[in-house]
Protein backbone atom coordinates (compact mmCIF):
# COMPACT_ATOMS: atom_id res chain seq x y z
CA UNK A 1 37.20 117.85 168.45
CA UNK A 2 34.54 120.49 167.12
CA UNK A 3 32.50 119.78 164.28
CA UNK A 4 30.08 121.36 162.05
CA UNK A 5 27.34 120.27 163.87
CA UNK A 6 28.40 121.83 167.25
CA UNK A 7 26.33 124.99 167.91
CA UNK A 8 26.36 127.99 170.30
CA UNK A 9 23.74 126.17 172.19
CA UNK A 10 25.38 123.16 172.86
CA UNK A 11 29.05 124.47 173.81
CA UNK A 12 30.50 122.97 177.33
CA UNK A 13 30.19 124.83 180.02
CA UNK A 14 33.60 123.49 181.59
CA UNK A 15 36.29 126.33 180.65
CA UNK A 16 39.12 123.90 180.12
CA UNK A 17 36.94 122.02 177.08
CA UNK A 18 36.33 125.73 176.00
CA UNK A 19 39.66 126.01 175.84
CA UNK A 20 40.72 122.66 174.41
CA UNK A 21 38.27 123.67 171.58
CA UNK A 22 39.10 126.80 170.94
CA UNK A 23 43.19 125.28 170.83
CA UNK A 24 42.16 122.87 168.06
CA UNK A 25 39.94 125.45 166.48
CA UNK A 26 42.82 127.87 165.92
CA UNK A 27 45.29 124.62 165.10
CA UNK A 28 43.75 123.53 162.46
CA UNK A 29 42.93 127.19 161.16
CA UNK A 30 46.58 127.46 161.19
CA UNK A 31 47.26 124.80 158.98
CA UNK A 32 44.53 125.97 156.60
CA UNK A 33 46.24 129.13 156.58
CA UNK A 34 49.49 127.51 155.39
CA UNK A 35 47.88 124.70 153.08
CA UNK A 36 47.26 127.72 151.33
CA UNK A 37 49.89 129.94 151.39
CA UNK A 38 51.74 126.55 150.07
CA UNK A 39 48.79 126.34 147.28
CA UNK A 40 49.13 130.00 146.09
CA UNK A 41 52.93 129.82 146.18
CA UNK A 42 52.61 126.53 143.66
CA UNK A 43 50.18 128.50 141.73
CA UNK A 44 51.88 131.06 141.32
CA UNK A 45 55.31 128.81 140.44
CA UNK A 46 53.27 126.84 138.12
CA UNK A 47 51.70 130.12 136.30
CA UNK A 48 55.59 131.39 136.19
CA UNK A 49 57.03 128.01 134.62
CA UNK A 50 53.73 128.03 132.23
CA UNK A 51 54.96 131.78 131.07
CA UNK A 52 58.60 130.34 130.90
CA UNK A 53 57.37 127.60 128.56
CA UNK A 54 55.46 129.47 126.25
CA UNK A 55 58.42 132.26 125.57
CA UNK A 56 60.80 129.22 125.49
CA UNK A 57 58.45 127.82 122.85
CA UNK A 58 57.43 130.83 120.78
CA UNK A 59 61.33 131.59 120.84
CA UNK A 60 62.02 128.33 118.84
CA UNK A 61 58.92 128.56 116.88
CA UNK A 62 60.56 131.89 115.60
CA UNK A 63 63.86 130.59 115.03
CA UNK A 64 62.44 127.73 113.06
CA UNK A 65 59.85 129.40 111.21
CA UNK A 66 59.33 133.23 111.77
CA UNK A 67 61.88 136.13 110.81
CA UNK A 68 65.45 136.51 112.21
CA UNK A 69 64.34 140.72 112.83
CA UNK A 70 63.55 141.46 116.75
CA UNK A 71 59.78 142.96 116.27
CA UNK A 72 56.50 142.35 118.01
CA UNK A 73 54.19 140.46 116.31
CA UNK A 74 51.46 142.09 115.30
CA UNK A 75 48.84 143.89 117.10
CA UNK A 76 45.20 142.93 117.65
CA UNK A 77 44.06 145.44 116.21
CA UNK A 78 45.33 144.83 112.70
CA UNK A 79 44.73 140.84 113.17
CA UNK A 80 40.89 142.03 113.44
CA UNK A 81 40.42 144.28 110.69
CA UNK A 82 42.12 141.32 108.46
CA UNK A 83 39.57 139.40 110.08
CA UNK A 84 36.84 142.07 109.32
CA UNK A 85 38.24 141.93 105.58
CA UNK A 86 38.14 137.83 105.11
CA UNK A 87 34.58 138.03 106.30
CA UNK A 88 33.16 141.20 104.25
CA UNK A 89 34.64 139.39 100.76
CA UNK A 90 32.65 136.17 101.88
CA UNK A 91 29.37 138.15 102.15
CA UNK A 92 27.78 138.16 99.05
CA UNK A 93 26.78 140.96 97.47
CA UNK A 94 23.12 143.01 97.82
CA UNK A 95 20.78 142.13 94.63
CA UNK A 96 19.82 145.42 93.61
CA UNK A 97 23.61 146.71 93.70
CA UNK A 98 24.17 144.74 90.47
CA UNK A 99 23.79 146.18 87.26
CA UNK A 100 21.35 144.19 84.84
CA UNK A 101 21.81 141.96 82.33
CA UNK A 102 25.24 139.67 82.28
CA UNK A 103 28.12 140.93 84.58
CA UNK A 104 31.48 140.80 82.31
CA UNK A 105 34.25 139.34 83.99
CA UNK A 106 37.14 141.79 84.41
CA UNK A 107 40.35 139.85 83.61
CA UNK A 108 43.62 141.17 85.39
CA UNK A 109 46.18 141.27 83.39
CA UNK A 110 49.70 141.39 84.90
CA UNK A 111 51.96 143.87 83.14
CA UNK A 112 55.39 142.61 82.16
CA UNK A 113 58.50 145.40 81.96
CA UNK A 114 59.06 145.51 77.98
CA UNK A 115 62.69 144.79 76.65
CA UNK A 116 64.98 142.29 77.93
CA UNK A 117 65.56 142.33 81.89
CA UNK A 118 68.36 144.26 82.89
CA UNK A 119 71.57 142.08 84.20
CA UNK A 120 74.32 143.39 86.14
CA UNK A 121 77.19 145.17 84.21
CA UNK A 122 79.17 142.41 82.17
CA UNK A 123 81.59 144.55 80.31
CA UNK A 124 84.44 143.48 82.50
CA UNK A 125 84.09 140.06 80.85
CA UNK A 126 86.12 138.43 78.17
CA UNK A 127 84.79 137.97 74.87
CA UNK A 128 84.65 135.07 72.81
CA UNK A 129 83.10 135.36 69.24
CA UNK A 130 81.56 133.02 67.26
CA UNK A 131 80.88 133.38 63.62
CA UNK A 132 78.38 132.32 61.45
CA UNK A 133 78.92 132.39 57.75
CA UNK A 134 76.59 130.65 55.20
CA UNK A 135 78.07 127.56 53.41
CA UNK A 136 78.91 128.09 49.73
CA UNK A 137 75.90 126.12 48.44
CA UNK A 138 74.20 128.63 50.37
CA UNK A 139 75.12 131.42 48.83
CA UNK A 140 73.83 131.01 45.68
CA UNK A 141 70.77 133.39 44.72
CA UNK A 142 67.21 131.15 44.23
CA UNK A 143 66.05 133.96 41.53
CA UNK A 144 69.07 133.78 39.29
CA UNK A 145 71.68 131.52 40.84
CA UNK A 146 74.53 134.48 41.15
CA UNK A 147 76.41 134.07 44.10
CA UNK A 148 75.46 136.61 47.19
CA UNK A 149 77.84 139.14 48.63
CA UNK A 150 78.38 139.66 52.19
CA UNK A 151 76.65 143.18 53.05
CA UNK A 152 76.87 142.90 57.05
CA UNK A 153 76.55 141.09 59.95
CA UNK A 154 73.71 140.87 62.69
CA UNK A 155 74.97 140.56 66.95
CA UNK A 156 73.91 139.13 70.19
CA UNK A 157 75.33 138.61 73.32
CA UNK A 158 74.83 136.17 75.43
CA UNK A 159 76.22 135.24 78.98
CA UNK A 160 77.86 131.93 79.29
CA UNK A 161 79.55 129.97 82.56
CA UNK A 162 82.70 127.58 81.47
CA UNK A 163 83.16 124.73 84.47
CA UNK A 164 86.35 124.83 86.19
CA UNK A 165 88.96 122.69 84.84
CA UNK A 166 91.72 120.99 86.16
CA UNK A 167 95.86 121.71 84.20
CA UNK A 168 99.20 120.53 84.37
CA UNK A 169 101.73 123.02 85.18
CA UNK A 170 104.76 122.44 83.21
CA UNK A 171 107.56 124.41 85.23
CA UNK A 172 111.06 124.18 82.70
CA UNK A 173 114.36 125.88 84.96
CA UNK A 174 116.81 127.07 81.71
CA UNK A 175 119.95 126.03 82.72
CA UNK A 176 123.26 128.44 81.88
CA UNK A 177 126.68 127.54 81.78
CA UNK A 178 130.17 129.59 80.93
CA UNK A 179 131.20 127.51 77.68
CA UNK A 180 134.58 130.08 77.70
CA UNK A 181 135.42 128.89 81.70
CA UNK A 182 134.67 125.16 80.87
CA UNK A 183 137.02 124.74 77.85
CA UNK A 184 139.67 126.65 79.99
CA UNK A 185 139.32 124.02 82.63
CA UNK A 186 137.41 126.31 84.89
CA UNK A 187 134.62 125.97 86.88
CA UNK A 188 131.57 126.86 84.51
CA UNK A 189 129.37 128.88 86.64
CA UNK A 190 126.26 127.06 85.98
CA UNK A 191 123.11 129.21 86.75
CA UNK A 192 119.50 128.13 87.08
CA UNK A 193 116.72 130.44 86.54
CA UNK A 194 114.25 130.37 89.47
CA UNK A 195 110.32 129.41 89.11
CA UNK A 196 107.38 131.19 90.88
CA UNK A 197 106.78 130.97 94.71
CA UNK A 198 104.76 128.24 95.98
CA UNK A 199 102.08 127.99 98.62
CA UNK A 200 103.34 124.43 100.07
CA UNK A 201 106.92 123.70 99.52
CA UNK A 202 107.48 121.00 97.19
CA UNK A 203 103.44 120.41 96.85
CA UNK A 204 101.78 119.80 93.81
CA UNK A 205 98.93 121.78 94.59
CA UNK A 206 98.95 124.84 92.64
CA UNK A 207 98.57 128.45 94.26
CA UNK A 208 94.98 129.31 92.55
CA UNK A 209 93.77 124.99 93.46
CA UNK A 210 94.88 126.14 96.97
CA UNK A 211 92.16 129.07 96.85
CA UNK A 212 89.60 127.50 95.51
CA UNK A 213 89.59 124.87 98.02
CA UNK A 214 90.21 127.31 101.25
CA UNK A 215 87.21 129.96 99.78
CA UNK A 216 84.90 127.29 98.53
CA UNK A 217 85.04 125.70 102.42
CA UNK A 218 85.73 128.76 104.63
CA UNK A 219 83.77 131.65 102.36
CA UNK A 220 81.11 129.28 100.69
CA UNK A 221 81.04 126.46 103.40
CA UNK A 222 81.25 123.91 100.91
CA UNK A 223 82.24 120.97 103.20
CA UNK A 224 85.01 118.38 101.82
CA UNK A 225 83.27 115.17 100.70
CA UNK A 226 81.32 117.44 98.45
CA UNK A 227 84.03 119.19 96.93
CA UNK A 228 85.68 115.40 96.35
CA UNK A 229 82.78 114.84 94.26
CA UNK A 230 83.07 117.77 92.46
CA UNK A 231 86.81 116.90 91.80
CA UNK A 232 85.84 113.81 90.68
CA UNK A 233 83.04 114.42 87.97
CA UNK A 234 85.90 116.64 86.68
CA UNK A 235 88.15 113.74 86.41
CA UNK A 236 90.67 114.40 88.94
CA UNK A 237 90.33 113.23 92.14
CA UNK A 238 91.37 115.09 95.19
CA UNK A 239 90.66 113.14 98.48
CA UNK A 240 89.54 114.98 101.33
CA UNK A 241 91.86 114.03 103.58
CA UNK A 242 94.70 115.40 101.13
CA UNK A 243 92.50 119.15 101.07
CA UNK A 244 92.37 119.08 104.50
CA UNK A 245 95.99 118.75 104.90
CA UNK A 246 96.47 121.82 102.67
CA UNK A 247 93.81 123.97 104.81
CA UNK A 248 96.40 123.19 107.21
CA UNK A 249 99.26 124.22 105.34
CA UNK A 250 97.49 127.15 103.91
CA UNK A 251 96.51 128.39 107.42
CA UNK A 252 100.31 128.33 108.33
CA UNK A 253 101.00 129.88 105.35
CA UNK A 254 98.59 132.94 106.14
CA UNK A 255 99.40 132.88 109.81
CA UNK A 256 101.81 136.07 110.17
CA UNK A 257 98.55 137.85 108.43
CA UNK A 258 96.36 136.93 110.73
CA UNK A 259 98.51 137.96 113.30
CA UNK A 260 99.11 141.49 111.91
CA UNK A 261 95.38 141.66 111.33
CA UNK A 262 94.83 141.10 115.18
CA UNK A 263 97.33 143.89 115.98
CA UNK A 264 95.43 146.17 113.84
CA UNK A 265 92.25 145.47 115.24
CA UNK A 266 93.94 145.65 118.85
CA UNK A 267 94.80 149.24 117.63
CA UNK A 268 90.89 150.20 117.65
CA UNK A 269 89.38 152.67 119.71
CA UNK A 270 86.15 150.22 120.03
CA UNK A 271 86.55 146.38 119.41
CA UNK A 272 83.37 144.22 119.16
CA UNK A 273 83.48 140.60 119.90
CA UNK A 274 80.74 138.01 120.16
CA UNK A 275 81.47 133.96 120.59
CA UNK A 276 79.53 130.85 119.33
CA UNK A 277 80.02 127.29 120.46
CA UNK A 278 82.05 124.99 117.88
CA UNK A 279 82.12 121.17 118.24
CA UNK A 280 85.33 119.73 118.42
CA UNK A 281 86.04 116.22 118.30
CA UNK A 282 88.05 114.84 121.20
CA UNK A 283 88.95 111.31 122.65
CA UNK A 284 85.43 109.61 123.48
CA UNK A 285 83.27 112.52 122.64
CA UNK A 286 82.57 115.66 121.24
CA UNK A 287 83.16 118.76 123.18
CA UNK A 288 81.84 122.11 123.26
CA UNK A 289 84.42 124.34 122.00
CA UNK A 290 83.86 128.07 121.25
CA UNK A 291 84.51 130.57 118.24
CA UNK A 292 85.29 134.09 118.68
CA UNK A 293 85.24 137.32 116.50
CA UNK A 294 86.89 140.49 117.11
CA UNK A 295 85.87 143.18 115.11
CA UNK A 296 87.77 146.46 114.56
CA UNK A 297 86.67 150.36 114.09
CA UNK A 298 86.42 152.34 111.21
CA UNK A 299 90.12 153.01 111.22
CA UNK A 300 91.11 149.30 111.25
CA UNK A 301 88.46 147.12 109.51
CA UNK A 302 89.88 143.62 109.60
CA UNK A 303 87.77 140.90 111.67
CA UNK A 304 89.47 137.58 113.12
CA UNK A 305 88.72 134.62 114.60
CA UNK A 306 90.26 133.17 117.57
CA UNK A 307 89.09 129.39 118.76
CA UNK A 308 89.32 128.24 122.30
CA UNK A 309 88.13 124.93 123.99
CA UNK A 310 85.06 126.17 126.39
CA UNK A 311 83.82 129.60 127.30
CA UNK A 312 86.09 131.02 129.89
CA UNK A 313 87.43 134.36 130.03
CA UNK A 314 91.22 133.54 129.69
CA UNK A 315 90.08 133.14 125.61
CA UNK A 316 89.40 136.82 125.36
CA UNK A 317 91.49 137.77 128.32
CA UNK A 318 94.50 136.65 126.45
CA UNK A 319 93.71 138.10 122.72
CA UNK A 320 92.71 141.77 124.47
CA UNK A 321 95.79 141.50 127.28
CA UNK A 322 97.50 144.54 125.40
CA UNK A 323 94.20 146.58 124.96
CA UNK A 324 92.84 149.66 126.28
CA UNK A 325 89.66 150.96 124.90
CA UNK A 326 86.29 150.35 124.58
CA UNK A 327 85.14 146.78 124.20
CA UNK A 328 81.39 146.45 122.62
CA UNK A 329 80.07 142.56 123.71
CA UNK A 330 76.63 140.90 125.41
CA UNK A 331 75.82 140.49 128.66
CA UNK A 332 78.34 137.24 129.49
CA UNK A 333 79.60 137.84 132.50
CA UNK A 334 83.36 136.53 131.32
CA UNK A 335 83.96 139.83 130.22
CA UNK A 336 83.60 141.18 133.39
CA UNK A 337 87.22 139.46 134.49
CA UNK A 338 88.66 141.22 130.92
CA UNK A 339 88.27 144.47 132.02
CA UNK A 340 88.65 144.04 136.05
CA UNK A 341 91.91 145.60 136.57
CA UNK A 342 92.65 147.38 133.37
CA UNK A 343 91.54 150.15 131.39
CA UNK A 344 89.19 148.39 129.64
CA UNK A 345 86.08 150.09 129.18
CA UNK A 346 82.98 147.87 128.37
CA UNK A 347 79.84 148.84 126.13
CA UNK A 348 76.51 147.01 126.00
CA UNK A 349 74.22 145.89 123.05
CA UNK A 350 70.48 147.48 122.58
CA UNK A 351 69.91 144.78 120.40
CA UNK A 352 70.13 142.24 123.09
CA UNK A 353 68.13 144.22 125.52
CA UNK A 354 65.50 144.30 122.78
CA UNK A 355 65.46 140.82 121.94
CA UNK A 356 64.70 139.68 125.18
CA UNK A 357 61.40 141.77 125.22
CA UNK A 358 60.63 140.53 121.76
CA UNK A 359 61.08 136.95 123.52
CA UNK A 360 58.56 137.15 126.40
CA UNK A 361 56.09 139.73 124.61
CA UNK A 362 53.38 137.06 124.83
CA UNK A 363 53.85 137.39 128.85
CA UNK A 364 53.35 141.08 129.37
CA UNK A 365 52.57 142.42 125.73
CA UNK A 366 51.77 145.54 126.72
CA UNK A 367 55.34 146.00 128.26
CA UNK A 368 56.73 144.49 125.32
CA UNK A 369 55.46 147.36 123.51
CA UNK A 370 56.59 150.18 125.37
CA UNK A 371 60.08 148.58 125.99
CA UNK A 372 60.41 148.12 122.91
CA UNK A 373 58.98 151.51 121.14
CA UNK A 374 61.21 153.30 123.26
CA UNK A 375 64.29 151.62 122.34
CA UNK A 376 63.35 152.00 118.77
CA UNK A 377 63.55 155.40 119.19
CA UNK A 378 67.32 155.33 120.36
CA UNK A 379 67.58 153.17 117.18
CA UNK A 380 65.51 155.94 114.94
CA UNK A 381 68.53 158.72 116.30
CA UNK A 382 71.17 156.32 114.87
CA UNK A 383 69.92 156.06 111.90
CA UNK A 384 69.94 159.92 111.46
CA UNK A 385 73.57 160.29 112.76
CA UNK A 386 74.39 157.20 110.74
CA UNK A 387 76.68 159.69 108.27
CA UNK A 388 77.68 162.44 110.31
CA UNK A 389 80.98 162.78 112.34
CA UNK A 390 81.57 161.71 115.91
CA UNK A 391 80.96 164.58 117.57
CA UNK A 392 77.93 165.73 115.54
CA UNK A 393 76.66 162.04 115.99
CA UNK A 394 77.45 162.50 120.41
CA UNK A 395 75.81 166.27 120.36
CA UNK A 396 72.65 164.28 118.31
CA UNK A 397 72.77 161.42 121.13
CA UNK A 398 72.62 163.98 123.70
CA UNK A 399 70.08 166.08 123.27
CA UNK A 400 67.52 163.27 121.86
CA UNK A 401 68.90 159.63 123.50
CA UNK A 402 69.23 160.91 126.54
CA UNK A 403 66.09 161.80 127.50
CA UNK A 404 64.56 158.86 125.85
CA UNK A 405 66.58 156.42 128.15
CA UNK A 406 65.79 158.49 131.34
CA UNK A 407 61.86 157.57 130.36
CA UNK A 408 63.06 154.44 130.01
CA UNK A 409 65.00 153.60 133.16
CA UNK A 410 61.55 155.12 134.99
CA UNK A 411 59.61 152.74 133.06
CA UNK A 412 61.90 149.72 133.80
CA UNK A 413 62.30 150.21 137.43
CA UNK A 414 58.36 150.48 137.84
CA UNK A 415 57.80 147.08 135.89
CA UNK A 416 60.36 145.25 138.14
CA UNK A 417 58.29 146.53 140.97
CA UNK A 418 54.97 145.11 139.37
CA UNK A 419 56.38 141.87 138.22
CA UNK A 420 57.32 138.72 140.26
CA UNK A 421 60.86 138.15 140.48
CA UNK A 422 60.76 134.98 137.87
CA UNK A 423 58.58 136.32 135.34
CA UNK A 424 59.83 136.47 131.90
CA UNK A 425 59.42 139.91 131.45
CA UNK A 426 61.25 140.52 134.78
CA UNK A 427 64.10 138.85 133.29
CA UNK A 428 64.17 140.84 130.51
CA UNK A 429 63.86 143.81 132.84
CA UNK A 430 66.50 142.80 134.95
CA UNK A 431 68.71 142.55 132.26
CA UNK A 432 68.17 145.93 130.95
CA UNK A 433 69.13 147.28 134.37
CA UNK A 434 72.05 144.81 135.31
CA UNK A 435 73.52 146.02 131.98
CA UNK A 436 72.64 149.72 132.32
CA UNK A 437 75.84 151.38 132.69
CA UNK A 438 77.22 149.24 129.91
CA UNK A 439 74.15 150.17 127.84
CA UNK A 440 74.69 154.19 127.98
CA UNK A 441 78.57 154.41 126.97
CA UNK A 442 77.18 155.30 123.50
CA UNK A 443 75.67 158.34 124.87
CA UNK A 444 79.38 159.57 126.40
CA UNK A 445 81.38 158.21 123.14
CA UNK A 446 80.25 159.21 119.79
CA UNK A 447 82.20 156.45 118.16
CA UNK A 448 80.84 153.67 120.41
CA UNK A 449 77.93 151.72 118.13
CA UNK A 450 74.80 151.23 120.04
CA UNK A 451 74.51 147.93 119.07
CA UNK A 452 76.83 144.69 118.49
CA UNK A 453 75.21 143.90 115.10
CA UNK A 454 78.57 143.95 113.43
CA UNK A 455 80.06 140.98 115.59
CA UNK A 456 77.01 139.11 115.32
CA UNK A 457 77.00 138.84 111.12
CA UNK A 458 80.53 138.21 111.00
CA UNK A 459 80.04 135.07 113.53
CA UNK A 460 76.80 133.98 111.00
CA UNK A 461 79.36 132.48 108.84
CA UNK A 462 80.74 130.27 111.63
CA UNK A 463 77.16 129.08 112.05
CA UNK A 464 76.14 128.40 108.65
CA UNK A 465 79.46 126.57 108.30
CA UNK A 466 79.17 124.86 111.63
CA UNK A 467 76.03 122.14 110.56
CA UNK A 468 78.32 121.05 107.64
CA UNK A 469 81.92 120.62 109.61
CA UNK A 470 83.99 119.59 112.32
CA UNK A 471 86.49 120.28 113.97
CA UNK A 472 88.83 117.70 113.54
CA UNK A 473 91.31 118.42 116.61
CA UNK A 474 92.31 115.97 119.26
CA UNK A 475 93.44 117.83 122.65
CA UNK A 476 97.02 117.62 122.76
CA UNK A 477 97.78 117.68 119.28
């Protein structure tokens, strides 16, 4: 075996040691070669998983503490002239820029708006007056002890809030009766007159209770136990076991609604649906159910809510089985089984596409940049066709969208060249392109939104609700 030591001096002169040297030479150069190839391939999977970390971590950093908008952060330019600012104000200033003698101290004042701040327009309210008279020991004059005539009256308003308050409904049914048919022996024809509709036959639980209890936990997300304790400090207690039982009967109540409310929104020319996951409580543990919204058009602007136990198509598959248009969702690919086969016609979100630039900006910030400054300008035409009509709004998309996404597209397919496959910013590359046809509809439909924004704050209330409930349903029930 060669060494280091081995020069061209003292090489064998026997041809089959040349050779047997030369063998092991070029073995072990061989497995230098692939120590590393194996090296750079870990580096480069460890650099990869170090990017994936830190847009996995500056993601939850963001949702925990930073803004719910998609933007960049800001840019290093403007982080060094705050810098530049910080340090100039800690400088102190040059001796002979001061004026002589003592310096008076200028005192900012803060100016306050004069008259009383303006509240929102309480005319609508009723009005309860209280008057103030003066007692008639009062009224007597200190100068000659005359009493004092009333010569007018001075008024304020003020805005008060009366607690909630809990009544007894007295309901009397008049009874009637043919006095003439009874003394003939007849049957009297007794009549009853009939009392208002209620929500739960035979309940107790009047019609506006009902409300307040469904709005104050589906529209407030007020969650049970709490509003028990609200009952309770206003001395009726309502357990929440009972409430929950008239959700339940209110929701069966309101059912034919909801389902005419679904046909309507079936009747759109674009629906929008996004999905969230929803605990549900089921024998041994809690599952991983999901929420979805459908949102309708213009023409039909009702929004419902359909739950299903997990994630799979057959959910949407089932509510959209009678539909034909457009449907405006994200990227998950269960969708793709909706539409196979029908006329479906799917549109993509530019707010998702966005978002996952935002997320690995730190990776590839200059990238970030352009990605996203370009699809802020496909945002900037929507806002300027925001009020004009469809076809106005497909003629504006036309002439200044699509141009824009051709630069874009360009852009996109260079990065995915420059990036490694598993980058962060490939993935949000990759998704941009996977999702491209889906992406452009808007630029062939005037009516189509570019975004799913509207789907997205209608399932916000599911998931400000969702920390305070559960789904109380047991599989088979």
């Amino acid at each position: 075996m060669p060494t280091n030591e081995t020069s061209l001096n003292n090489l064998p002169e026997d041809k089959q040691a040349l050779q047997t040297m030369l063998r092991a030479l070029w073995h072990e150069s061989e497995q230098q070669k692939q120590r590393i190839e194996e090296l750079s391939k870990r580096s480069d999977d460890l650099y990869l998983e170090t990017l994936q970390l830190q847009k996995e971590l500056l993601r939850y950093k963001k949702a925990t503490y930073g803004p719910r908008a998609d933007r960049l952060s800001e840019n290093e330019l403007a982080q060094a002239l705050l810098e530049f600012a910080e340090e100039l104000e800690q400088k102190p200033s040059p001796a002979e820029g001061l004026p002589q003698g003592e310096v008076e101290l200028e005192v900012r004042r803060v100016q306050r708006r004069k008259g009383r701040r303006a509240l929102a327009n309480f005319d609508n309210l009723p009005v309860s007056t209280h008057v103030y008279e003066l007692p008639a020991e009062q009224r007597c004059c200190s100068c000659c002890g005359e009493q004092r005539q009333e010569i007018g009256s001075e008024e304020s308003w003020q805005i008060e809030y009366i607690p909630g308050h809990f009544e007894r409904l007295r309901h009397v049914r008049k009874k009637y009766a043919c006095a003439k048919c009874e003394l003939a022996g007849e049957n009297p024809q007794i009549a009853t007159a009939a009392k208002a509709e209620t929500g739960i036959e035979k309940g107790f639980a009047g019609p506006g209770l009902l409300a307040y209890i469904v709005t104050s936990k589906f529209a407030d997300y007020l969650p049970l136990y709490r509003l028990e304790d609200i009952f309770e400090r206003q001395g009726f207690a309502i357990s929440r076991a009972t409430q929950s039982v008239w959700c339940g009967d209110v929701a069966d109540l309101v059912e034919p609604l909801y389902r005419r409310m679904a046909e309507r929104i079936r009747q759109s020319h674009v629906v929008a649906t996004d999905d969230t996951i929803f605990p549900m409580l089921g024998p041994g543990q809690t599952q991983s159910a999901r929420m979805w919204v459908y949102v309708g058009d213009e023409a039909n602007p009702y929004n419902v809510f359909d739950f299903t136990l997990n994630r799979g198509r057959e959910g949407p598959k089932e509510f959209l089985k009678d539909y034909t248009e457009v449907l405006l969702a994200d990227a998950y690919g269960g969708y793709n089984g909706v539409v196979a086969g029908n006329a479906i016609s799917r549109a993509g979100c530019w707010s998702h596409a966005r978002r996952k630039f935002v997320e690995a900006e730190k990776t590839a910030p200059e990238i970030a940049r352009e990605a996203v400054d370009l699809i802020g300008q496909l945002f900037a035409v929507e806002k300027q066709a925001k009020d004009v009509s469809v076809a106005e709004r497909l003629a504006l998309r036309q002439t200044q969208s699509v141009p824009v996404l051709a630069e874009l597209r360009h852009k996109l397919l260079t990065w995915k060249e420059q990036l490694l496959p598993k980058h962060p910013m490939a993935e949000a590359v990759n998704y941009t392109l996977s999702q491209w046809e889906e992406l452009t509809v808007f630029t062939s439909d005037g009516a189509v939104p570019i975004d799913n924004n509207v789907s997205e704050r209608e399932m916000k209330r599911v998931v400000l609700n969702r920390n305070y409930r559960r789904l109380a349903i047991m599989q088979g029930c």
